[in-house]
PDB file of N, CA and C in Angstrom:
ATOM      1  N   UNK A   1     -17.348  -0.747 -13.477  1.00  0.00           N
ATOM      2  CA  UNK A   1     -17.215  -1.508 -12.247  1.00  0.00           C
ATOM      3  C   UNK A   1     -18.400  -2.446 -12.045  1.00  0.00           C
ATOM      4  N   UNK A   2     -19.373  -1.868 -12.579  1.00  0.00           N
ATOM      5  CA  UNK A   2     -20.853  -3.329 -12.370  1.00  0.00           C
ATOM      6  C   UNK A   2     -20.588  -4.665 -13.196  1.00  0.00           C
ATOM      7  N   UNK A   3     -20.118  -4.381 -14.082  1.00  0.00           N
ATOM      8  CA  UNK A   3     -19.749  -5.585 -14.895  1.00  0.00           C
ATOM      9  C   UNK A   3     -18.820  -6.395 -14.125  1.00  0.00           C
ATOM     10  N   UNK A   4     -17.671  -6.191 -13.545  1.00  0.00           N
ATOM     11  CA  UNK A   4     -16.867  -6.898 -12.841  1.00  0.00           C
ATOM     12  C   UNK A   4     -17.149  -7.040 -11.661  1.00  0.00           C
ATOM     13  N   UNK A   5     -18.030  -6.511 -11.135  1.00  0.00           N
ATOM     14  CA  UNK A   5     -19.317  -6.908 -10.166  1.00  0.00           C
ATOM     15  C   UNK A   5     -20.058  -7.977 -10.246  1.00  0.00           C
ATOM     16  N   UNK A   6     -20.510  -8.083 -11.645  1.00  0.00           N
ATOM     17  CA  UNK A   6     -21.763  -9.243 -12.112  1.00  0.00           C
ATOM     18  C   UNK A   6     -20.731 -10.024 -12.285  1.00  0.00           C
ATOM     19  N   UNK A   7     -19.691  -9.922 -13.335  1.00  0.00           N
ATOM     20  CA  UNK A   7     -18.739 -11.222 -13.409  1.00  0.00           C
ATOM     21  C   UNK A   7     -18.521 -12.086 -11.829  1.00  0.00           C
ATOM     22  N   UNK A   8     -17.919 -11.299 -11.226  1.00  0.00           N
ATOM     23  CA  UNK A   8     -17.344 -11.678 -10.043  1.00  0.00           C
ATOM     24  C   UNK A   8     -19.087 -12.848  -9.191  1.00  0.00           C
ATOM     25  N   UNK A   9     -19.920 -12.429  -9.782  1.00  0.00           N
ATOM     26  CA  UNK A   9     -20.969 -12.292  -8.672  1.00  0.00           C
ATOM     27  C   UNK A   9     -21.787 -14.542  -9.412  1.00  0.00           C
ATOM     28  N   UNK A  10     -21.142 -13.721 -10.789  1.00  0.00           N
ATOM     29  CA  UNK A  10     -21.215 -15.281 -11.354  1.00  0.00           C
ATOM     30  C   UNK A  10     -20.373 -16.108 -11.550  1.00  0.00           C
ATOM     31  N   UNK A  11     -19.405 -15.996 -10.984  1.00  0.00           N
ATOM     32  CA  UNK A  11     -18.277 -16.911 -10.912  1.00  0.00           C
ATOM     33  C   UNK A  11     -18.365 -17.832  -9.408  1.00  0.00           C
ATOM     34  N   UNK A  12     -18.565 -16.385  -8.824  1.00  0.00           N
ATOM     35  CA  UNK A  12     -19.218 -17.271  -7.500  1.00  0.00           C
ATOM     36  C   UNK A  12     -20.262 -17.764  -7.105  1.00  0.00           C
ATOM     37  N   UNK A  13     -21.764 -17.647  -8.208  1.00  0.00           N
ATOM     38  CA  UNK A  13     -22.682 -18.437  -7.945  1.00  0.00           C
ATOM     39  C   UNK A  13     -21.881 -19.945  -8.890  1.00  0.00           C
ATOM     40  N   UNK A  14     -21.506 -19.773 -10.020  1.00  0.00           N
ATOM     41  CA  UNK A  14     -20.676 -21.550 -10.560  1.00  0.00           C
ATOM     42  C   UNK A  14     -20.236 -21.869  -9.510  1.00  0.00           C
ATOM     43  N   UNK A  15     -18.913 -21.541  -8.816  1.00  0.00           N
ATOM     44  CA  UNK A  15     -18.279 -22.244  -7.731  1.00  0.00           C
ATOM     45  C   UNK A  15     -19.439 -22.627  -6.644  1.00  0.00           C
ATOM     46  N   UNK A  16     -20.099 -22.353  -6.300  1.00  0.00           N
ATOM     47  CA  UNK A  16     -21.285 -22.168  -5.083  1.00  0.00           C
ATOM     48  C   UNK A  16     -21.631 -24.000  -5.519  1.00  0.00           C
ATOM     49  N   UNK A  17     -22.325 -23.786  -6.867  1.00  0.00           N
ATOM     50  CA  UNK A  17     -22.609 -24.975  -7.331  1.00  0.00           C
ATOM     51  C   UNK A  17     -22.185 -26.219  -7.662  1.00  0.00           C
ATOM     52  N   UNK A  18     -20.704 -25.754  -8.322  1.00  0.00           N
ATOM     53  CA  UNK A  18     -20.056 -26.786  -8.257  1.00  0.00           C
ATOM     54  C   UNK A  18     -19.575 -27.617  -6.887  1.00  0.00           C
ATOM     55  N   UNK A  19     -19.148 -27.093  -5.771  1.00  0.00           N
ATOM     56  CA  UNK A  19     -19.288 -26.944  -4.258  1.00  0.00           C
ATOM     57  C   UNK A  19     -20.183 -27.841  -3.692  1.00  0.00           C
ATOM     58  N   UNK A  20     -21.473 -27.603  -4.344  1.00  0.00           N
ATOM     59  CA  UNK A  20     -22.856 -28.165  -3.667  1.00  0.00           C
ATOM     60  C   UNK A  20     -22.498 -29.653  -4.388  1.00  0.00           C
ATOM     61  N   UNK A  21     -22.639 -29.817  -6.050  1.00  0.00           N
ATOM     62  CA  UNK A  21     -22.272 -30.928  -6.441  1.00  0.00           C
ATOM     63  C   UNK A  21     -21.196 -31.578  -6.199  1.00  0.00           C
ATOM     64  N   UNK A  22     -20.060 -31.666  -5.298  1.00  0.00           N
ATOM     65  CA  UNK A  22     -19.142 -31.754  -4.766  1.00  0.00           C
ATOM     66  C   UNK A  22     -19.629 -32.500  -3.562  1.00  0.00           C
ATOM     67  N   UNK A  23     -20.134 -32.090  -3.336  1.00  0.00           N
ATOM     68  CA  UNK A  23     -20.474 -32.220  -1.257  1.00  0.00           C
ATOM     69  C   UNK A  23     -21.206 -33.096  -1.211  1.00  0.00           C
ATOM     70  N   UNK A  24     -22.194 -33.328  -2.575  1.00  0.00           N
ATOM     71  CA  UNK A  24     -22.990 -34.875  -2.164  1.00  0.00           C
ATOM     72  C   UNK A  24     -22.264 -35.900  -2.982  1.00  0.00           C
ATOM     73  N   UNK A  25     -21.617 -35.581  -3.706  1.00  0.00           N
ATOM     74  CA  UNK A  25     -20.546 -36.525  -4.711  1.00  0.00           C
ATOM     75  C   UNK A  25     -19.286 -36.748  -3.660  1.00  0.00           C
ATOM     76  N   UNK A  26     -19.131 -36.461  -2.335  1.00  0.00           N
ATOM     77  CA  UNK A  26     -18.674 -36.958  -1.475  1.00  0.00           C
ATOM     78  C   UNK A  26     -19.419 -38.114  -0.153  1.00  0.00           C
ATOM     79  N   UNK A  27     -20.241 -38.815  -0.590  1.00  0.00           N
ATOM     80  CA  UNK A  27     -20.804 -39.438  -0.046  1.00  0.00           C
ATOM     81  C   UNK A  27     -21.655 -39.333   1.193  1.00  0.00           C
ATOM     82  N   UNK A  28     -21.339 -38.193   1.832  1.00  0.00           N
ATOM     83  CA  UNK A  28     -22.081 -37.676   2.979  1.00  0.00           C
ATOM     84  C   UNK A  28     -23.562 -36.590   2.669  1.00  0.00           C
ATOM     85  N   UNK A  29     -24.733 -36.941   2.742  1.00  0.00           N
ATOM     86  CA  UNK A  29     -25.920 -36.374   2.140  1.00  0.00           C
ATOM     87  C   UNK A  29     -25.984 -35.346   3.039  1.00  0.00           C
ATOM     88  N   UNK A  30     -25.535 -35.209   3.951  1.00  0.00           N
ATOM     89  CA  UNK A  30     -25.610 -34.176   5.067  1.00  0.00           C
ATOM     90  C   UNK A  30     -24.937 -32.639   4.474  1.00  0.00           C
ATOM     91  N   UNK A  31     -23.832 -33.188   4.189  1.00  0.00           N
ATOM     92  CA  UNK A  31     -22.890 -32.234   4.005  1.00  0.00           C
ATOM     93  C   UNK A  31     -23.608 -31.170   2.415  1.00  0.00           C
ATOM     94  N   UNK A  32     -23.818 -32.417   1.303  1.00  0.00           N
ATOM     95  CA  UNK A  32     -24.691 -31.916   0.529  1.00  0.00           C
ATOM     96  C   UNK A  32     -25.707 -30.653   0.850  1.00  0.00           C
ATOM     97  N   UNK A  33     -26.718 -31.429   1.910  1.00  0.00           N
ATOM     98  CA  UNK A  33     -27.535 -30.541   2.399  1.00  0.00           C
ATOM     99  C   UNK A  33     -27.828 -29.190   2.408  1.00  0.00           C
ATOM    100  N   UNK A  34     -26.567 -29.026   3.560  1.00  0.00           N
ATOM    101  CA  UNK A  34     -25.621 -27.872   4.298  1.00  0.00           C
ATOM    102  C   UNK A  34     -25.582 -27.305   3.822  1.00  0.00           C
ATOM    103  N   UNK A  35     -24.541 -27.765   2.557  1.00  0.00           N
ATOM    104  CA  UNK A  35     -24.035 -26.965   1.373  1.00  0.00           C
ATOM    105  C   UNK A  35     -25.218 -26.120   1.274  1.00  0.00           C
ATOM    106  N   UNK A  36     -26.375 -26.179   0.700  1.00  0.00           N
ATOM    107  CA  UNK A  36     -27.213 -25.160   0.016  1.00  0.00           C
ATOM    108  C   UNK A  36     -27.403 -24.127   0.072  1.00  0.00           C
ATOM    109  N   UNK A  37     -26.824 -23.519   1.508  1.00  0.00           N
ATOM    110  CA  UNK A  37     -26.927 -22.314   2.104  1.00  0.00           C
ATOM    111  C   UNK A  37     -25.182 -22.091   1.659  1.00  0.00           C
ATOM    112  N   UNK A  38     -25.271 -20.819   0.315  1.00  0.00           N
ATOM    113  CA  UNK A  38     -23.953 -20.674  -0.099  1.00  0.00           C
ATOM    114  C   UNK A  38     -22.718 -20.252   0.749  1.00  0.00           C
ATOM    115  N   UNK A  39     -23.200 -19.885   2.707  1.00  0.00           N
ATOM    116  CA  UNK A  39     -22.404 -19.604   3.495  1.00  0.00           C
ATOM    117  C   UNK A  39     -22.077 -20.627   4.146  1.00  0.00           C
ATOM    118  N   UNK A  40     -22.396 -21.913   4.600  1.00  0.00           N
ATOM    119  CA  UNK A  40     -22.079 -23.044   4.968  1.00  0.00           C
ATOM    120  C   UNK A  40     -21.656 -24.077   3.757  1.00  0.00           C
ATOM    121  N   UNK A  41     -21.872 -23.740   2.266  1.00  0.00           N
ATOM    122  CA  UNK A  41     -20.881 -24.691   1.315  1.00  0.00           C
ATOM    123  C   UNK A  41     -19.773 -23.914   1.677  1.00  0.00           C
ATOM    124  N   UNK A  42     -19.675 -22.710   1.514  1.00  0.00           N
ATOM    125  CA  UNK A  42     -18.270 -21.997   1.357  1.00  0.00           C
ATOM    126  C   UNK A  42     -17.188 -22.762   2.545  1.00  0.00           C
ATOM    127  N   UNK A  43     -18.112 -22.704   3.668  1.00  0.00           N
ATOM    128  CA  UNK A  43     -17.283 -23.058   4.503  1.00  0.00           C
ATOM    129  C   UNK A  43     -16.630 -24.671   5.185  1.00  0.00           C
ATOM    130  N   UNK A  44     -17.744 -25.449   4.732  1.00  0.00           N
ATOM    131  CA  UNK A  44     -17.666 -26.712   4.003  1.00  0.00           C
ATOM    132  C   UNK A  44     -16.783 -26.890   3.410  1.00  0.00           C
ATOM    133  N   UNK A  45     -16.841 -26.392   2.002  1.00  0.00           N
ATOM    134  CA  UNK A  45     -15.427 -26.276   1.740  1.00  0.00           C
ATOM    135  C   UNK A  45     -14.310 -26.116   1.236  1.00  0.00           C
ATOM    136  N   UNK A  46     -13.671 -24.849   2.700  1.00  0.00           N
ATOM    137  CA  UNK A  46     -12.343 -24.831   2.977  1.00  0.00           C
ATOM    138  C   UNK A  46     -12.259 -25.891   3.435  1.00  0.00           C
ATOM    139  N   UNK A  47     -13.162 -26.301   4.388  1.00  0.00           N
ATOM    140  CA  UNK A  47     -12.840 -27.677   5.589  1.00  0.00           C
ATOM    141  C   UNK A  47     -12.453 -28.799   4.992  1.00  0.00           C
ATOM    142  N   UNK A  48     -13.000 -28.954   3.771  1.00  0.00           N
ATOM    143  CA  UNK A  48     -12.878 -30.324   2.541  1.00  0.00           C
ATOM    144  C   UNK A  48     -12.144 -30.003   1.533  1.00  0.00           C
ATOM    145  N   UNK A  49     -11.123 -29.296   1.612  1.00  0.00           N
ATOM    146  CA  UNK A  49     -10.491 -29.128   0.399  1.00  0.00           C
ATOM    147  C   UNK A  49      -9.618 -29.879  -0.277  1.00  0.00           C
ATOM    148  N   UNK A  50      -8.831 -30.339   1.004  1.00  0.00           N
ATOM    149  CA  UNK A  50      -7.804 -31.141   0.431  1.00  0.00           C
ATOM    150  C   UNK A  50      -8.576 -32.607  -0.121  1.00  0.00           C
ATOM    151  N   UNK A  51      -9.498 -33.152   1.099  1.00  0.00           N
ATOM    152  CA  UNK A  51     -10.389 -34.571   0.920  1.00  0.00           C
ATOM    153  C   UNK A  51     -11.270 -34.651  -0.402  1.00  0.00           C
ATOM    154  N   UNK A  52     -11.546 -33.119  -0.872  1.00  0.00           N
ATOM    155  CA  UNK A  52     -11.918 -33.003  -2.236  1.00  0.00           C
ATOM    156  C   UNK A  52     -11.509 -32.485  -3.246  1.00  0.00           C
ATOM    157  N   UNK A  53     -10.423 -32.535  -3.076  1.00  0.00           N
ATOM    158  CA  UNK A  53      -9.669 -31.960  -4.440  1.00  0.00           C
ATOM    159  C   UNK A  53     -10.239 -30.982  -4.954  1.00  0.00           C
ATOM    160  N   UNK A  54     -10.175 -29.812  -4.262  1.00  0.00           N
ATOM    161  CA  UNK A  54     -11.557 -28.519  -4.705  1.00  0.00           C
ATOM    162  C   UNK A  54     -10.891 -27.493  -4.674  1.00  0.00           C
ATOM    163  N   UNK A  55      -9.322 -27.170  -4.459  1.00  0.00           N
ATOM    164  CA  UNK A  55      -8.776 -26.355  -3.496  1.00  0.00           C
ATOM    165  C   UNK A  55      -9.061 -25.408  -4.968  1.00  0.00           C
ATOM    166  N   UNK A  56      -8.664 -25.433  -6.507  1.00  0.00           N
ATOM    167  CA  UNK A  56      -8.674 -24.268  -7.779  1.00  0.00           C
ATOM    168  C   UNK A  56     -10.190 -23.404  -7.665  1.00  0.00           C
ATOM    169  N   UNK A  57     -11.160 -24.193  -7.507  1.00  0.00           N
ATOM    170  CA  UNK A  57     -12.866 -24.032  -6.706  1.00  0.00           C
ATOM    171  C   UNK A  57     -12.885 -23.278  -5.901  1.00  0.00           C
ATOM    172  N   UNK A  58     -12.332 -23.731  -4.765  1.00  0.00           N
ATOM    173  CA  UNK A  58     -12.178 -22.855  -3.484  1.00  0.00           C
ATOM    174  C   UNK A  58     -11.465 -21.372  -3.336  1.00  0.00           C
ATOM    175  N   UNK A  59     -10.355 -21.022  -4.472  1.00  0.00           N
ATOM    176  CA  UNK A  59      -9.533 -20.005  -4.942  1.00  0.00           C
ATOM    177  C   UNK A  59     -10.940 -19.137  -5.455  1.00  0.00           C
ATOM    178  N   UNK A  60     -10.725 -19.601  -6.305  1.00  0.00           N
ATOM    179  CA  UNK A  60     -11.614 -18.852  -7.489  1.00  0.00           C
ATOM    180  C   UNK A  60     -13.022 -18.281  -6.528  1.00  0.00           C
ATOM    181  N   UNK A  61     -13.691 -18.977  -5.535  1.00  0.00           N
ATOM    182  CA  UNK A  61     -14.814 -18.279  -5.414  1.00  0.00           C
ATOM    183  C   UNK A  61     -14.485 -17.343  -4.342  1.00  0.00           C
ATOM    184  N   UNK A  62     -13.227 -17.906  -3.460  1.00  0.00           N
ATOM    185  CA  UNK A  62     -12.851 -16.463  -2.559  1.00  0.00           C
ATOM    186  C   UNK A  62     -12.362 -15.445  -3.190  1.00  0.00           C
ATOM    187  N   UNK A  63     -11.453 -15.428  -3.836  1.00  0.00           N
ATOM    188  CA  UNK A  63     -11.138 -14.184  -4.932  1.00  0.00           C
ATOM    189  C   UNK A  63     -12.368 -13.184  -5.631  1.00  0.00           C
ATOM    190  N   UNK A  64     -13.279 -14.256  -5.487  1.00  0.00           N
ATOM    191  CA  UNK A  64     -14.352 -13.692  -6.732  1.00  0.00           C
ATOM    192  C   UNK A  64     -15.862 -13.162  -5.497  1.00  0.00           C
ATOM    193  N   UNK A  65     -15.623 -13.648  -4.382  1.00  0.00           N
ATOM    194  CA  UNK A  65     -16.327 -13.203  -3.233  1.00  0.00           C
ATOM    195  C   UNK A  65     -15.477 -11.359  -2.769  1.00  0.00           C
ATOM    196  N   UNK A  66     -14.426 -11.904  -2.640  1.00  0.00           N
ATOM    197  CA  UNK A  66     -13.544 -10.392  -1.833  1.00  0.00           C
ATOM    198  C   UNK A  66     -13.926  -9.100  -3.199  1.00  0.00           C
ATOM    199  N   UNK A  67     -13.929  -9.833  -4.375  1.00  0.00           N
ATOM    200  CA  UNK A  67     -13.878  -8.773  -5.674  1.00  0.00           C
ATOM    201  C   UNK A  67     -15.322  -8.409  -5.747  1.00  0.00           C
ATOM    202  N   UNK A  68     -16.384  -8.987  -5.266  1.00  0.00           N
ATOM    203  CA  UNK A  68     -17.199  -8.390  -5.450  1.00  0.00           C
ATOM    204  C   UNK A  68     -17.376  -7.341  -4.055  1.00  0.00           C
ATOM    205  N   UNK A  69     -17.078  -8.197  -2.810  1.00  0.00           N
ATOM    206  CA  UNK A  69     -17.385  -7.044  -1.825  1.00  0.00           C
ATOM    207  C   UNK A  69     -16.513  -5.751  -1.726  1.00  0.00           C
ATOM    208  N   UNK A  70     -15.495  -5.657  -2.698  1.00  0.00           N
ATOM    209  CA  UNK A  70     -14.753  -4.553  -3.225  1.00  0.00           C
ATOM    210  C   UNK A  70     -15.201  -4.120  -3.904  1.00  0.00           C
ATOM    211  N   UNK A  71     -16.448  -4.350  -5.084  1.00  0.00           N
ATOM    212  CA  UNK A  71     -16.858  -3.518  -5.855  1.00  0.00           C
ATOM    213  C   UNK A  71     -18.286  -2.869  -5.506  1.00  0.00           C
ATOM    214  N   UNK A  72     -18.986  -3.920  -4.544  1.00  0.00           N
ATOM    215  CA  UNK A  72     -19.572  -3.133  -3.786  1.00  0.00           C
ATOM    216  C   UNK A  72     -19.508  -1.763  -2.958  1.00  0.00           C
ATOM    217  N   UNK A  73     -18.465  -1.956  -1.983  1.00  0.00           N
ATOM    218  CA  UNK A  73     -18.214  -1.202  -0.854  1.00  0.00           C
ATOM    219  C   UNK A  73     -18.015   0.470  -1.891  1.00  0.00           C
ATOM    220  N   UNK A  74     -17.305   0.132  -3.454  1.00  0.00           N
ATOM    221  CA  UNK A  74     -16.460   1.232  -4.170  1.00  0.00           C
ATOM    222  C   UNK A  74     -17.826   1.949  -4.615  1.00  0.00           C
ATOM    223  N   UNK A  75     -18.930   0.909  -4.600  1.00  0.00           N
ATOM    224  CA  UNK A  75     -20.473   1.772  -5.201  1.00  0.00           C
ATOM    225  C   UNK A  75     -20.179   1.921  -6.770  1.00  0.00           C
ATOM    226  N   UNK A  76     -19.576   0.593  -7.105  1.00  0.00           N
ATOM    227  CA  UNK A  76     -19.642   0.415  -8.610  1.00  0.00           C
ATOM    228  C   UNK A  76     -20.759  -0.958  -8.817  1.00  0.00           C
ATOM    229  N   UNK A  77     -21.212  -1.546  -7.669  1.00  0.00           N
ATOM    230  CA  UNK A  77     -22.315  -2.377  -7.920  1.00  0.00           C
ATOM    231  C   UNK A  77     -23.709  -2.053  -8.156  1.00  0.00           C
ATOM    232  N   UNK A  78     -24.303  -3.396  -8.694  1.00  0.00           N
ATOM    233  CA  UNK A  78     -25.566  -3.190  -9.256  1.00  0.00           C
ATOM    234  C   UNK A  78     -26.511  -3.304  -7.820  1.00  0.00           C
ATOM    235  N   UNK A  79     -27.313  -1.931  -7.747  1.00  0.00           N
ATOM    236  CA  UNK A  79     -28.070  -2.255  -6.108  1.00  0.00           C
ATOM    237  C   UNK A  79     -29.178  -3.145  -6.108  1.00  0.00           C
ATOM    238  N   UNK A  80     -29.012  -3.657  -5.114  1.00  0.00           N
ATOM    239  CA  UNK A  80     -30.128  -4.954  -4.917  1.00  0.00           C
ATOM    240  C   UNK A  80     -31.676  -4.356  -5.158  1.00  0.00           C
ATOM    241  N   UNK A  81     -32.089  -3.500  -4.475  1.00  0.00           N
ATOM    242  CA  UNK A  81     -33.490  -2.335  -4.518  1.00  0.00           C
ATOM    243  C   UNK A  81     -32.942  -1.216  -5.537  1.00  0.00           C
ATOM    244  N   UNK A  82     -34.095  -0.887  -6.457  1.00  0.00           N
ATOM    245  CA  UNK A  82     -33.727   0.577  -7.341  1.00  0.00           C
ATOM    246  C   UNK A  82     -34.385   1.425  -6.370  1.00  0.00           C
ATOM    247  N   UNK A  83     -33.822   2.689  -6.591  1.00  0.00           N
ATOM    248  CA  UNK A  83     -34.320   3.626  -5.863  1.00  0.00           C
ATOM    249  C   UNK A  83     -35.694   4.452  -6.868  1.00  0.00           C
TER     250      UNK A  83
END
């Protein structure tokens, strides 16, 4: 389960990024900005999905967000602090 933890966990740092490069490759530097904080790209965008043709992006990192906080919650993830 950690492995599909880490997968999941890097699929959604790519999308995060691609997202960010997205958001200033939409002409608004603001939005770019924003983006950096991976909870305001995320939500960025849903809001821009259609205006950016991002919607396969936008799949992939919610899927790959819910799969990790499922593999968390199951205590098959890698813990942030070792004990």
């Amino acid at each position: 389960m950690a492995i599909v933890g880490m997968v999941a966990g890097l699929v959604s740092l790519v999308c995060w990024i691609l997202t960010v490069v997205k958001a200033f490759q939409s002409g608004t530097t603001s939005n770019g900005v924003l983006s950096i904080c991976p909870l305001v790209g995320f939500i960025l965008g849903w809001i821009n999905v259609k205006e950016w043709n991002h919607q396969p992006v936008m799949l992939a990192w919610t899927v790959a967000t819910i799969l990790n906080l499922v593999v968390q919650y199951m205590g098959g993830g890698v813990p942030v602090v070792a004990p």
